[in-house]
C-alpha atoms as a PDB file:
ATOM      1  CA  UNK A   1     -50.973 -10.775  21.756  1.00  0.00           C
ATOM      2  CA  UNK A   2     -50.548  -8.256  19.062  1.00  0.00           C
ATOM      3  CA  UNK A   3     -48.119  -6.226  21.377  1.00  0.00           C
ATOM      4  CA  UNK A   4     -45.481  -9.437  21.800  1.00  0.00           C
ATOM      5  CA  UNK A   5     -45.883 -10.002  17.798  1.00  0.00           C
ATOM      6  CA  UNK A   6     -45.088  -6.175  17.022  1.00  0.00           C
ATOM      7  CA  UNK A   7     -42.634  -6.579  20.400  1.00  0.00           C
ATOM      8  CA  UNK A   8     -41.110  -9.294  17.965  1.00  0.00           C
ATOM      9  CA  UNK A   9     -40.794  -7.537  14.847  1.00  0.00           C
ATOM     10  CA  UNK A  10     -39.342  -4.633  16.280  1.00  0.00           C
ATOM     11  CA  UNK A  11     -36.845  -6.602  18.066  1.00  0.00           C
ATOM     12  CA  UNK A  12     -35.970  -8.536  14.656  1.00  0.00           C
ATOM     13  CA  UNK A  13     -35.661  -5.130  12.510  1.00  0.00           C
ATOM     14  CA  UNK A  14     -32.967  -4.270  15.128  1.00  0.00           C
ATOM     15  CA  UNK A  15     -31.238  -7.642  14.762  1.00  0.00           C
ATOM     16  CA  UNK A  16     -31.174  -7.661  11.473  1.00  0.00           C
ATOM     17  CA  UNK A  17     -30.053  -3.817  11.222  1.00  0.00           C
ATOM     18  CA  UNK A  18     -27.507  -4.429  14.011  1.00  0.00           C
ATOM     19  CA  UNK A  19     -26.226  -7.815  12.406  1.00  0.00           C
ATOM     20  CA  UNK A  20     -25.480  -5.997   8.957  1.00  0.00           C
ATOM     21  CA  UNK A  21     -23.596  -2.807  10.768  1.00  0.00           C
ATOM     22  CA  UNK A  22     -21.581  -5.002  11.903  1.00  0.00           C
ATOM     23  CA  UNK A  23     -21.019  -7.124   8.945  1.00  0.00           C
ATOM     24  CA  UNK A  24     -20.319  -3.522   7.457  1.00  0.00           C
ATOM     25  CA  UNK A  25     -17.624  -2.410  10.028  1.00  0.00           C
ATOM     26  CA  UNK A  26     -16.035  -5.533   9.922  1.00  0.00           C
ATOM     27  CA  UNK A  27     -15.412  -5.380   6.316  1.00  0.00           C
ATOM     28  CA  UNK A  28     -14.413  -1.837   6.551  1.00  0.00           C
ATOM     29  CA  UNK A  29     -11.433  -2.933   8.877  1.00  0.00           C
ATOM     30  CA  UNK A  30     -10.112  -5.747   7.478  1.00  0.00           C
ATOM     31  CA  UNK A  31      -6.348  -5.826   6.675  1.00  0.00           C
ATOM     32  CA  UNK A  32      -5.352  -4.692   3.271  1.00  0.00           C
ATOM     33  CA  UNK A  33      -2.026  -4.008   1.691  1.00  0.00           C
ATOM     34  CA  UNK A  34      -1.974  -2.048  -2.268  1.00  0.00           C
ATOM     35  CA  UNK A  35       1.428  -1.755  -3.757  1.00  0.00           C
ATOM     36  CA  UNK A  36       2.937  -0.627  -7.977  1.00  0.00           C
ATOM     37  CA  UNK A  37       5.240  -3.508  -9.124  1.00  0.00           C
ATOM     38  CA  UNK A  38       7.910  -2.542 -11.044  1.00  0.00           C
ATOM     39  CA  UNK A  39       9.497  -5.056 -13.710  1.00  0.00           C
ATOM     40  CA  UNK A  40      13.221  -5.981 -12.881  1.00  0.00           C
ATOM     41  CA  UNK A  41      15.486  -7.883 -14.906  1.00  0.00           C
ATOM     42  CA  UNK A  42      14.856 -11.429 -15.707  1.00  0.00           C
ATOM     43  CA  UNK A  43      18.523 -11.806 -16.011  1.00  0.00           C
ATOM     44  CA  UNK A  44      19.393 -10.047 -12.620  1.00  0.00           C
ATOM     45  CA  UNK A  45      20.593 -12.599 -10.295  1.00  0.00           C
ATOM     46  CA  UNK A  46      19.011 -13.381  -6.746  1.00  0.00           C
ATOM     47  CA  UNK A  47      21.592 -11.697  -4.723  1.00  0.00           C
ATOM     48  CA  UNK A  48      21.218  -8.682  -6.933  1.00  0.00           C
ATOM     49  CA  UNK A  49      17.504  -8.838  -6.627  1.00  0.00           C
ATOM     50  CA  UNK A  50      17.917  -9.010  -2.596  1.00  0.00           C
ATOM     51  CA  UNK A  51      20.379  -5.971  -2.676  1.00  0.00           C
ATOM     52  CA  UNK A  52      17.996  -3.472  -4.548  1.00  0.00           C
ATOM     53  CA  UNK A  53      15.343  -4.424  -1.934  1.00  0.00           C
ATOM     54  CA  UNK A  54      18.210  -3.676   1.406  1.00  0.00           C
ATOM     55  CA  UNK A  55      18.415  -0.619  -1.388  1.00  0.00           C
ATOM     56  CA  UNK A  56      15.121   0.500  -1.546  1.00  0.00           C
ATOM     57  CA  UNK A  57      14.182  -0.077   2.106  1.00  0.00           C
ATOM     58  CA  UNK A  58      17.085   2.554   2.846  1.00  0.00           C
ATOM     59  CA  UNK A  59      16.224   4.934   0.240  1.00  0.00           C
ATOM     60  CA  UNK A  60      12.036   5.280   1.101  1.00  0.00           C
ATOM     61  CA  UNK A  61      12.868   4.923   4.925  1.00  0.00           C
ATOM     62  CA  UNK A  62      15.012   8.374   4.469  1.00  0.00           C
ATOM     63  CA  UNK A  63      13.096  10.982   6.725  1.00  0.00           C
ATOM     64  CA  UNK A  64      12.858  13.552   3.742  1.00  0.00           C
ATOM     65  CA  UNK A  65      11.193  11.141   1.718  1.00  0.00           C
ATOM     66  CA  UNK A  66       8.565   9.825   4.319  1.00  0.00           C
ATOM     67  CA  UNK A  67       7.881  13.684   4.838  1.00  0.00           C
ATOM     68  CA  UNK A  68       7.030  14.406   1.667  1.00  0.00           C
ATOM     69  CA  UNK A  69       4.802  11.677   1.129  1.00  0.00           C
ATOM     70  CA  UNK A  70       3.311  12.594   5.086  1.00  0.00           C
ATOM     71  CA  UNK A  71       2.606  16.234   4.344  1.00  0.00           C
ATOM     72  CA  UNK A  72       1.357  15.276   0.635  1.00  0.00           C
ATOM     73  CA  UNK A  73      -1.231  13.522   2.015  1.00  0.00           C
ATOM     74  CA  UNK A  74      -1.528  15.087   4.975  1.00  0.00           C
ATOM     75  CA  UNK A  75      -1.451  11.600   6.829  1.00  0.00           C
ATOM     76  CA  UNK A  76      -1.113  13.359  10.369  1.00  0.00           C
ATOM     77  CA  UNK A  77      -5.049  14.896  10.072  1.00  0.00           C
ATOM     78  CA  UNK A  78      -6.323  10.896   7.673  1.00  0.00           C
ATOM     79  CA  UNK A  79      -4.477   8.666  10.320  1.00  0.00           C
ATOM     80  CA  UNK A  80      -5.675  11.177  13.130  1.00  0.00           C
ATOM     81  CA  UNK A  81      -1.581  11.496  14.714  1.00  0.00           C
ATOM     82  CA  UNK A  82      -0.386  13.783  17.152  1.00  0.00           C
ATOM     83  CA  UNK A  83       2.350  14.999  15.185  1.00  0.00           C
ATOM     84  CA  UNK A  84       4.582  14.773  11.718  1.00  0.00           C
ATOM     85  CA  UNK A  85       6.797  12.659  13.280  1.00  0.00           C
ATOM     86  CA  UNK A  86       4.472  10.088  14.540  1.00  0.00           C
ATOM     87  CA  UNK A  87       2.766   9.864  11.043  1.00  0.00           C
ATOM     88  CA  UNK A  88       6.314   9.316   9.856  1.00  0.00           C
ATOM     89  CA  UNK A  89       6.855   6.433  11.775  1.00  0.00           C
ATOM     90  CA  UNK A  90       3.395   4.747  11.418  1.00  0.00           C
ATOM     91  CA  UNK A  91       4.038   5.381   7.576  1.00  0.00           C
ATOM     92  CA  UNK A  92       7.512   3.324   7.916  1.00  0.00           C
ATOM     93  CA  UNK A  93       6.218   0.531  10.018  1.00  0.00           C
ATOM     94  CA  UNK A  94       3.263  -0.051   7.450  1.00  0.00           C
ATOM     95  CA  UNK A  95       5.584   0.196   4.182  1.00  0.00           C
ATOM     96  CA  UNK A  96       7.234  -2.505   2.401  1.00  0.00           C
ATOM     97  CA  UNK A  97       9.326  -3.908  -0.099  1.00  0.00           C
ATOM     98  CA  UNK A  98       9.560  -7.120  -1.676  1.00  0.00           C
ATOM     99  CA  UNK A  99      10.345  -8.975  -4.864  1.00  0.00           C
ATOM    100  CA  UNK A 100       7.219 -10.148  -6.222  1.00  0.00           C
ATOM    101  CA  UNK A 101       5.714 -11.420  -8.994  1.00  0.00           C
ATOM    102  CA  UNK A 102       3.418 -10.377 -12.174  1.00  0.00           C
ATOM    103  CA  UNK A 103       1.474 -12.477 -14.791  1.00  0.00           C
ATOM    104  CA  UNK A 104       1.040 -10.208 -17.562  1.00  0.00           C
ATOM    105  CA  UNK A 105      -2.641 -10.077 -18.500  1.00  0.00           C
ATOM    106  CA  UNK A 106      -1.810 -10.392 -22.709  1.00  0.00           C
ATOM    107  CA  UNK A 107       0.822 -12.990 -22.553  1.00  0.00           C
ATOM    108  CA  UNK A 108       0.590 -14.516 -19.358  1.00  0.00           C
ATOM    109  CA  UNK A 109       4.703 -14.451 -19.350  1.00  0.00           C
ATOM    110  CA  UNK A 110       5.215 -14.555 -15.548  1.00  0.00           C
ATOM    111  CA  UNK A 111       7.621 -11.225 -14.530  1.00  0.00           C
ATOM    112  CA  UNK A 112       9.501 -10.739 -11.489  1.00  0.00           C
ATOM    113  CA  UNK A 113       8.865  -7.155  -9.606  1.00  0.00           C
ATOM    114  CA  UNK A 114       9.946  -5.192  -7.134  1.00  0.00           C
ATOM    115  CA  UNK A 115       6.507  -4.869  -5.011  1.00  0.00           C
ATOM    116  CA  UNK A 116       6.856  -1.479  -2.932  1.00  0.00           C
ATOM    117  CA  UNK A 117       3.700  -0.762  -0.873  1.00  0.00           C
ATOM    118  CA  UNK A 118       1.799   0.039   2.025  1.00  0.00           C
ATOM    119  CA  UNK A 119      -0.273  -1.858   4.711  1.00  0.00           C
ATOM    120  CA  UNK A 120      -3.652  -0.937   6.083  1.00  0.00           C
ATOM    121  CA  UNK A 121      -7.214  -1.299   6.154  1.00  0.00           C
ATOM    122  CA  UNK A 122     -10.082  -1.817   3.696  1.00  0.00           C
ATOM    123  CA  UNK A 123     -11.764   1.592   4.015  1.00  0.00           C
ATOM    124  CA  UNK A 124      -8.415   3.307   3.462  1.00  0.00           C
ATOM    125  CA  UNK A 125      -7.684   1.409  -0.108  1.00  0.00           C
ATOM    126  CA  UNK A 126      -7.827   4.608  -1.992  1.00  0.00           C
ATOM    127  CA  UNK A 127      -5.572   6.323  -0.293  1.00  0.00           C
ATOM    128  CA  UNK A 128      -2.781   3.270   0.151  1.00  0.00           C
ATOM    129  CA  UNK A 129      -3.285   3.128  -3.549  1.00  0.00           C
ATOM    130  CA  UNK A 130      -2.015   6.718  -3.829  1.00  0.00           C
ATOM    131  CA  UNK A 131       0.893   6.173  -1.133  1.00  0.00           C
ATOM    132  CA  UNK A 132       2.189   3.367  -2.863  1.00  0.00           C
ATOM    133  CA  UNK A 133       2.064   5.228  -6.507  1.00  0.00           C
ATOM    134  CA  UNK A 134       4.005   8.317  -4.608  1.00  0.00           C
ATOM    135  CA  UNK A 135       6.558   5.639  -2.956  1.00  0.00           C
ATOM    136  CA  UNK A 136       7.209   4.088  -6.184  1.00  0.00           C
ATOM    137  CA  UNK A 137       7.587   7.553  -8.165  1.00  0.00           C
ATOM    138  CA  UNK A 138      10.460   8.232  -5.836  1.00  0.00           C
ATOM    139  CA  UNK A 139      11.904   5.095  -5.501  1.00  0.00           C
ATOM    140  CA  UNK A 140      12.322   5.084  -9.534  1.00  0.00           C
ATOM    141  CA  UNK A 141      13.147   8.442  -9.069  1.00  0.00           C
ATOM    142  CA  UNK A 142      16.136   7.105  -6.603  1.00  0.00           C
ATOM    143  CA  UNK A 143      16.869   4.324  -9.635  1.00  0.00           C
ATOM    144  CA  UNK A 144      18.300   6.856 -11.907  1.00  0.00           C
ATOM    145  CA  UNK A 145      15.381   7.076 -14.061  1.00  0.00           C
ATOM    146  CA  UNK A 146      13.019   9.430 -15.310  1.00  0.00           C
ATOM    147  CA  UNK A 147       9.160   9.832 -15.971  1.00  0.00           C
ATOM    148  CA  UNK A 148       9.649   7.880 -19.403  1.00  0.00           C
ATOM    149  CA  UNK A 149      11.418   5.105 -18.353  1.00  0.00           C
ATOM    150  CA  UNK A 150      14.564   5.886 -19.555  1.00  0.00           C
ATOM    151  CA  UNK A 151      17.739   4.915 -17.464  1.00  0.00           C
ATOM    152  CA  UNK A 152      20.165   7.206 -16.779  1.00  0.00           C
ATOM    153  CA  UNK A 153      22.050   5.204 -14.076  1.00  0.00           C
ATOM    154  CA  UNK A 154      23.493   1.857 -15.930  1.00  0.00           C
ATOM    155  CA  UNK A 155      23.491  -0.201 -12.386  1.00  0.00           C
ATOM    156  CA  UNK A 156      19.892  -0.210 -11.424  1.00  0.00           C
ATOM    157  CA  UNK A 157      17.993  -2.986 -11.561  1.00  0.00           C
ATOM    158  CA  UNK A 158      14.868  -2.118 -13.369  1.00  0.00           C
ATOM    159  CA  UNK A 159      14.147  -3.245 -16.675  1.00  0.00           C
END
């Protein structure tokens, strides 16, 4: 009798202990997406707002841009890839741009952005974070303006 009841508890310690693993790599692999939204111009129109996207998509899809950002952060050895190239390409296919929006925290005045980002999983957050900051530093960068904020190309969209 006493071996079937310790039998039992065994057998529910590894349950239990399996059951949360699990839990834990599911969680770990969900999909996640982190992005840096940039303010545009409330007065920019829609078709403007559509162009600097087409815009954008070009610019951060350029190969010496996606190998920067590759050997920055050495994405070949974090995503485990064969070779630069194929880190390049997995970095393209999980990148995007949108126009988005922004509730600003203070005022609650609703702003439209320009959402650049990356998609992924949960247990790489950190390091989508950082992609997305790097994507959005160049794409600025593209934009005309500098680390300040101030414009030195009149047509850009950015506030």
């Amino acid at each position: 009798m006493q071996r079937w009841i310790l039998f039992g508890l065994v057998a529910g310690f590894l349950l239990v202990v399996g059951a949360g693993a699990g839990l834990w790599v599911m969680r770990q692999n969900r999909p996640d997406q982190q992005w840096v939204p940039l303010p545009l111009n409330p007065n920019s129109s829609p078709q403007d707002r559509e162009n600097l996207v087409k815009t954008m998509e070009l610019t951060l899809q350029d190969p010496e841009v996606l190998a920067k950002v590759v050997q920055d952060f050495s994405l070949q050895q974090q995503w485990d890839l064969s070779s630069q190239e194929a880190a390049q390409e997995l970095l393209k296919s999980r990148m995007f741009v949108r126009i988005g929006e922004f509730r600003h925290p203070m005022t609650q005045e609703q702003l439209i952005t320009l959402d650049i980002g990356v998609k992924g999983v949960s247990k790489e957050q950190r390091l989508l974070g950082e992609i997305a900051t790097a994507l959005a530093k160049q794409a600025v960068k593209s934009m005309g303006h500098d680390q300040q904020g101030n414009q030195s190309a009149p047509d850009s969209g950015l506030q």
